[in-house]
Each structure stands twice: as C-alpha cells, then as structure tokens.
C-alpha atoms as a PDB file:
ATOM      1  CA  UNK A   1       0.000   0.000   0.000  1.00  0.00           C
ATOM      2  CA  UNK A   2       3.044   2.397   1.073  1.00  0.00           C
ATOM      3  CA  UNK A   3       4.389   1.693  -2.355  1.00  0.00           C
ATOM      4  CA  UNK A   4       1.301   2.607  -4.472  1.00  0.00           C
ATOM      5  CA  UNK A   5       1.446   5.854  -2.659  1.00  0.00           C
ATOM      6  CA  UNK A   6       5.154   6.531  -2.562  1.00  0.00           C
ATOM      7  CA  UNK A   7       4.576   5.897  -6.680  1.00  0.00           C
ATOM      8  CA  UNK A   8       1.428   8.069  -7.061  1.00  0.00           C
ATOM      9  CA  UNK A   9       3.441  10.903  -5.128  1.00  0.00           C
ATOM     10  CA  UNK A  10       6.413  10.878  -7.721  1.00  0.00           C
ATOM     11  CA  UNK A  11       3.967  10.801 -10.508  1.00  0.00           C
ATOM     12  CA  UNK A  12       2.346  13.826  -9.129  1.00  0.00           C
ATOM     13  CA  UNK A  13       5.611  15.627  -8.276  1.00  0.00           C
ATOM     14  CA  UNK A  14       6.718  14.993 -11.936  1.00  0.00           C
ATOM     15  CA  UNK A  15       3.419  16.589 -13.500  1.00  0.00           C
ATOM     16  CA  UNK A  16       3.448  19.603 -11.399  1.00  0.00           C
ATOM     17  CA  UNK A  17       5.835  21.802 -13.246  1.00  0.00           C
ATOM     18  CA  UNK A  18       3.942  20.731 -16.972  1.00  0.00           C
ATOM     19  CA  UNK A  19       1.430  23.577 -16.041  1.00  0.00           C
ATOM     20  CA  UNK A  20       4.028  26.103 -15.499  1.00  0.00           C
ATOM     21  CA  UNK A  21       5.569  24.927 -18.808  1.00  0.00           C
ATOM     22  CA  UNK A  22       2.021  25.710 -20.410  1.00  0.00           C
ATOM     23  CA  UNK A  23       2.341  29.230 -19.337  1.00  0.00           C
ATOM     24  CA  UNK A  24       5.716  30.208 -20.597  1.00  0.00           C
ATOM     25  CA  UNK A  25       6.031  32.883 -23.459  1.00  0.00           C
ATOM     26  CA  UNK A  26       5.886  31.578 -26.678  1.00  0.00           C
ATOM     27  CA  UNK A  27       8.754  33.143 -28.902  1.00  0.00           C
ATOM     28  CA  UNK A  28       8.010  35.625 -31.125  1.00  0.00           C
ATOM     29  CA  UNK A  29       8.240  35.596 -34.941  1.00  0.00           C
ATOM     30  CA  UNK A  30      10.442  39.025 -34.552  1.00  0.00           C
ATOM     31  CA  UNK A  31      13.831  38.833 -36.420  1.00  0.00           C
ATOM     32  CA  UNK A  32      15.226  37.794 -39.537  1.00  0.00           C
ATOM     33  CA  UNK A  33      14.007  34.915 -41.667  1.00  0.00           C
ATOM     34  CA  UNK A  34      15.268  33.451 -44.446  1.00  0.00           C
ATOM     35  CA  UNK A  35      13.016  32.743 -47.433  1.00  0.00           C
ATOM     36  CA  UNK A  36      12.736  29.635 -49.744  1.00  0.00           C
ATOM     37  CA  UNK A  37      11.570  30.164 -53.591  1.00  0.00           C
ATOM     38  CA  UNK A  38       8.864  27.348 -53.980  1.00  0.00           C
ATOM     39  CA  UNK A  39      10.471  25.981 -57.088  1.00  0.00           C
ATOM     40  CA  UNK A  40      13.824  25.188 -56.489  1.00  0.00           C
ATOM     41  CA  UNK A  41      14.040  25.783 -52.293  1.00  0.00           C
ATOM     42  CA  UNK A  42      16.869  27.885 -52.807  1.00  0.00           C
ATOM     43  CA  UNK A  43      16.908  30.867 -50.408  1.00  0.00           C
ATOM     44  CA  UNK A  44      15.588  33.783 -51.968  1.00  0.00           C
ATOM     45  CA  UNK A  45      15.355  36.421 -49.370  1.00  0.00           C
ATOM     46  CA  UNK A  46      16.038  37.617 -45.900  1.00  0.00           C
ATOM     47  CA  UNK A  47      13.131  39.396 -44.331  1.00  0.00           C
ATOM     48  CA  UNK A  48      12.940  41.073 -40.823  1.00  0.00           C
ATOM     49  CA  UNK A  49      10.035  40.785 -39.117  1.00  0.00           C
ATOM     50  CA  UNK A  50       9.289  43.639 -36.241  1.00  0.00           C
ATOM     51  CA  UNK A  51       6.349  43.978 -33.700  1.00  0.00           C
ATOM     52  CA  UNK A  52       4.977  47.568 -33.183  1.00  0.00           C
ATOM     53  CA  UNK A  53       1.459  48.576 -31.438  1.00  0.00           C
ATOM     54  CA  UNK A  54       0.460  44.576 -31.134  1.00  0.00           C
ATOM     55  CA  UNK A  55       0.825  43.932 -34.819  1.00  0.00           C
ATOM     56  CA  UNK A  56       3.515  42.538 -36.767  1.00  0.00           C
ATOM     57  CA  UNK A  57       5.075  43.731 -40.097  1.00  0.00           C
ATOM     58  CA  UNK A  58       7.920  42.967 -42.600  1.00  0.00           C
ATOM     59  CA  UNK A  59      10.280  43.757 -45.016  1.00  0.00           C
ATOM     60  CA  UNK A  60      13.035  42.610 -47.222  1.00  0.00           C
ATOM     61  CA  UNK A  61      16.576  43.232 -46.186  1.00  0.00           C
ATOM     62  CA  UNK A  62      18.012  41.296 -49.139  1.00  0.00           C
ATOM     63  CA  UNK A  63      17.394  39.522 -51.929  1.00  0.00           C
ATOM     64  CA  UNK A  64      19.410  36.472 -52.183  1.00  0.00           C
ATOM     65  CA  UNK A  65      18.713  35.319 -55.764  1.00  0.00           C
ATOM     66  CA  UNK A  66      19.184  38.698 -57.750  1.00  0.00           C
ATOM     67  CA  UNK A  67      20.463  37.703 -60.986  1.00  0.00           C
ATOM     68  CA  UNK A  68      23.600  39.021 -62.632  1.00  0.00           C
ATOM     69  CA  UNK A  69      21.182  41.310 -65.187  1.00  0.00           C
ATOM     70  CA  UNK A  70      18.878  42.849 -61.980  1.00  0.00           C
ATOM     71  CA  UNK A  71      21.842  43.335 -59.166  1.00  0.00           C
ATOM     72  CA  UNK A  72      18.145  45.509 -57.445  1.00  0.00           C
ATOM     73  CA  UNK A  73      15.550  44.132 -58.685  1.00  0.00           C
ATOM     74  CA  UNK A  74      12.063  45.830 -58.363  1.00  0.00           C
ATOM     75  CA  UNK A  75       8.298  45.205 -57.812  1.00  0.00           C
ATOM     76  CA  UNK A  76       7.605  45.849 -61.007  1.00  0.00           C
ATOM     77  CA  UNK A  77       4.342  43.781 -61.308  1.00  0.00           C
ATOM     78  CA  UNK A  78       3.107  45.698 -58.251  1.00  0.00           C
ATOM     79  CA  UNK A  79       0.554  48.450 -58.418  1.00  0.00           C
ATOM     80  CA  UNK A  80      -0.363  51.867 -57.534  1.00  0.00           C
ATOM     81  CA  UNK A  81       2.844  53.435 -55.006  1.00  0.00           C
ATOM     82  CA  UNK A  82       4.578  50.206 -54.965  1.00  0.00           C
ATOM     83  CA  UNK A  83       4.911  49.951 -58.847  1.00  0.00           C
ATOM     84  CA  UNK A  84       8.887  49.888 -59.653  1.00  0.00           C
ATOM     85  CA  UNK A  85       9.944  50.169 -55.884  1.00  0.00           C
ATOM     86  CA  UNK A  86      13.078  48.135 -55.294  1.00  0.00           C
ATOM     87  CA  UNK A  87      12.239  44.804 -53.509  1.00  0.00           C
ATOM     88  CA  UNK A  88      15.049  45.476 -50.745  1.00  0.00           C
ATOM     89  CA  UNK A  89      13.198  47.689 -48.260  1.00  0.00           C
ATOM     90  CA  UNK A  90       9.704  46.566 -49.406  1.00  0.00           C
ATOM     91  CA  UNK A  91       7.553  46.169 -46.449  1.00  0.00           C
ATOM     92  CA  UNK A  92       5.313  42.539 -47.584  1.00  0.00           C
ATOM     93  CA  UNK A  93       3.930  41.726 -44.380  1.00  0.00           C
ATOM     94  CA  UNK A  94       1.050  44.491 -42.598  1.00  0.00           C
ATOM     95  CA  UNK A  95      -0.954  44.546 -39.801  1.00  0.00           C
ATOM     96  CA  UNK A  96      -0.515  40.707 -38.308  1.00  0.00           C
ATOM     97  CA  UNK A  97      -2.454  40.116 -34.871  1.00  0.00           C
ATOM     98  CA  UNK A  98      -2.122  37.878 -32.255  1.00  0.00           C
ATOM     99  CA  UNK A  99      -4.473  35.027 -32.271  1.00  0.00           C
ATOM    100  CA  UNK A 100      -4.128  32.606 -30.186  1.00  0.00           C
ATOM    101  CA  UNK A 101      -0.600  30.463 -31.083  1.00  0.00           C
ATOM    102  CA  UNK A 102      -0.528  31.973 -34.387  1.00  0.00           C
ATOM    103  CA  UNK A 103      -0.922  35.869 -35.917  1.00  0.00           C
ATOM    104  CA  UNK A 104      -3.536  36.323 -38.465  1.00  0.00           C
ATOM    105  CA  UNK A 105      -5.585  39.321 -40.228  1.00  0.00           C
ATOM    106  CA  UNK A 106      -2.758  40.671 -42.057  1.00  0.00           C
ATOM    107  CA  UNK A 107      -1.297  40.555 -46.007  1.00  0.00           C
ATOM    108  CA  UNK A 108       1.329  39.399 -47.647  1.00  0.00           C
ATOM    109  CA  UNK A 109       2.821  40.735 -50.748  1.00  0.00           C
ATOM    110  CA  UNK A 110       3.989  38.912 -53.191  1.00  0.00           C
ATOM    111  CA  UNK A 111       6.710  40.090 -55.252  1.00  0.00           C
ATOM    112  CA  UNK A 112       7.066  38.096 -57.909  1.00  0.00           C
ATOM    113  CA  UNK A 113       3.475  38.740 -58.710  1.00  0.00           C
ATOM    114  CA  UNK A 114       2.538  42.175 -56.850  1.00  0.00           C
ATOM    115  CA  UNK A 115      -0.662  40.414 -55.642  1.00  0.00           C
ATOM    116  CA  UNK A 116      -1.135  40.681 -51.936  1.00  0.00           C
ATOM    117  CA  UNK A 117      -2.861  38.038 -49.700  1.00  0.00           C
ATOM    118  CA  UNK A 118      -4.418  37.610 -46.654  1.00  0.00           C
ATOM    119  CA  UNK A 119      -2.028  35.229 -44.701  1.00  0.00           C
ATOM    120  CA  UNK A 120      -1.382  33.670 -41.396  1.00  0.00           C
ATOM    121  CA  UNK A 121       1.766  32.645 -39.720  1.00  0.00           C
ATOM    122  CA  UNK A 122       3.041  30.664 -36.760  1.00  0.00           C
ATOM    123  CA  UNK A 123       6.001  29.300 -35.735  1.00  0.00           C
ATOM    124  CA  UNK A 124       7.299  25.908 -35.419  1.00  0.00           C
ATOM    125  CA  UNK A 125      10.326  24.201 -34.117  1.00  0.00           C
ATOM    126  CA  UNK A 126      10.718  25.775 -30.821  1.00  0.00           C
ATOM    127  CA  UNK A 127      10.699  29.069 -32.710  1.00  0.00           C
ATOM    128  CA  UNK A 128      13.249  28.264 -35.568  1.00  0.00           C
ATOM    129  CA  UNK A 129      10.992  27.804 -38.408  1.00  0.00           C
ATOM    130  CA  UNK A 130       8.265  30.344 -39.489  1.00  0.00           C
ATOM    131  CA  UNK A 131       4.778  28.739 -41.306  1.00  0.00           C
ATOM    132  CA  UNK A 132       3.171  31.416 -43.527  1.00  0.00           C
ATOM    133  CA  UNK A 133       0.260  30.790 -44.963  1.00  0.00           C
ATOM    134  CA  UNK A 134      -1.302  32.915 -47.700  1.00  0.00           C
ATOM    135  CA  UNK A 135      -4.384  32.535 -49.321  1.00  0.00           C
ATOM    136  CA  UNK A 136      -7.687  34.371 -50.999  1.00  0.00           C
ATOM    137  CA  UNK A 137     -10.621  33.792 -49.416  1.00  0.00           C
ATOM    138  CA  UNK A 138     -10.552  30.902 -47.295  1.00  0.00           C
ATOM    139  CA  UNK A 139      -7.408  29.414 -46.413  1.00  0.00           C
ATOM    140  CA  UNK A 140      -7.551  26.180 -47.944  1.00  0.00           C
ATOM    141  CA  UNK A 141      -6.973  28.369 -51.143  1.00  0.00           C
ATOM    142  CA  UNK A 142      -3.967  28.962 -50.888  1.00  0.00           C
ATOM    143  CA  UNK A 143       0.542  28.263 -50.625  1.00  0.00           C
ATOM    144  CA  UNK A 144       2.333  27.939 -47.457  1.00  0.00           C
ATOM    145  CA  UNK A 145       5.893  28.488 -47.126  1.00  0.00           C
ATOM    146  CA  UNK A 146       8.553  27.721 -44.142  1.00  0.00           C
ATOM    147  CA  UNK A 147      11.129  30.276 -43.032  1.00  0.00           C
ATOM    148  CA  UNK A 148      14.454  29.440 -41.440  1.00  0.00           C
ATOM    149  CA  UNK A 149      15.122  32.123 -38.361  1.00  0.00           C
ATOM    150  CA  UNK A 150      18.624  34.147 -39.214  1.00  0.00           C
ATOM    151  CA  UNK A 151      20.659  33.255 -36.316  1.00  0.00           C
END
C-alpha cells in the first residue's frame, strides 16, 4: 500500500511543473528569416520581421537570388505606389495580430506577382521555423511556405 502511494506521489511531483511549462512565453516571430523560392528551395530572401502597437510587419533586407542582369531588382508587377519600388526595403507583411498560437488578419505581398494576400503565420520548431500561410478567401486556397530564423 506504502508503495502505491510513494509511486502516485512521484507521478504527481513529476506533472506539477507541466502547467508552469504551459504558461511560458511563446517566442516571437520578430527577427530575420530566411526565405525559400517554392520551385527550387533555394533561399531567396532575408526578411525582418518587427512587432509595433500589437501587430507585426515585414520587409526585405536582401534579396538572395538577384540575378547578374537585376543586381536591385524591383516590384515591377506591383501596383499603384509600390509599382517599380526596389524589392530590398519593401515592407510585404502588414498589420498581423495575435491570435491565439498563431498571428492572423494581415497581407502578404507577393513580389514576384505584386498580388497581396491575406495570410497567417506561426512558428514551429521551438521558434526556428516560421509557417506562412497565404491565401484568398478561405485558407484552404492557398501556398504555405517555411522560413528558417537568421541566427
């Protein structure tokens, strides 16, 4: 009987610090990421990622893949203001929100495309990989792509 308890009492001493666990920050997608073209998974970008007034937002702080004939390549299939900006410095992620484990409500902009999309991301991997999803409409329409954090 004394053993039964003794055993019940290091089960329960175990399992007492797994709620404290449960309420410890979860990192933050703030920083650099590196970005994968869908194609051929080489990197193609590094984007920082910033928190300001509870939402998140992002730009491009290089492009990775610029080819020998575009050394600065620009948005040039974007529209309106952004039409011919230079892709290094363009802001493609607006107005994020926390929701729960993930941030959602915001856009993405797509360079290659200059189509922007409503998106959600999360992270993954104790905090090392970034899951963006981007879609129209409903989320099952849509791409998602995996970030590698910039050490």
């Amino acid at each position: 009987m004394q053993y039964g308890f003794a055993r019940c009492l290091a089960i329960a001493a175990l399992l007492c610090p797994l709620p404290a666990l449960a309420d410890a920050p979860s990192p933050s997608p703030a920083g650099k990421w590196k970005t994968f073209d869908d194609a051929s998974g080489n990197a193609k970008s590094v984007v920082t990622i910033w928190e300001a007034n509870g939402t998140l937002a992002g730009k491009v702080e290089k492009v990775l893949d610029a080819s020998r004939d575009e050394p600065n390549p620009k948005c040039s299939r974007c529209e309106g203001d952004l039409k011919d900006q230079p892709i290094i410095g363009l802001r493609i992620l607006r107005d994020l929100k926390k929701d729960g484990d993930r941030w959602s409500g915001g856009t993405v902009l797509d360079p290659s495309n200059g189509q922007f999309y409503s998106c959600t991301i999360s992270l993954e991997d104790g905090g090392s990989t970034l899951k963006l999803r981007g879609y129209i409409g409903f989320s099952l329409l849509g791409r998602t792509q995996r970030w590698s954090r910039v050490p």
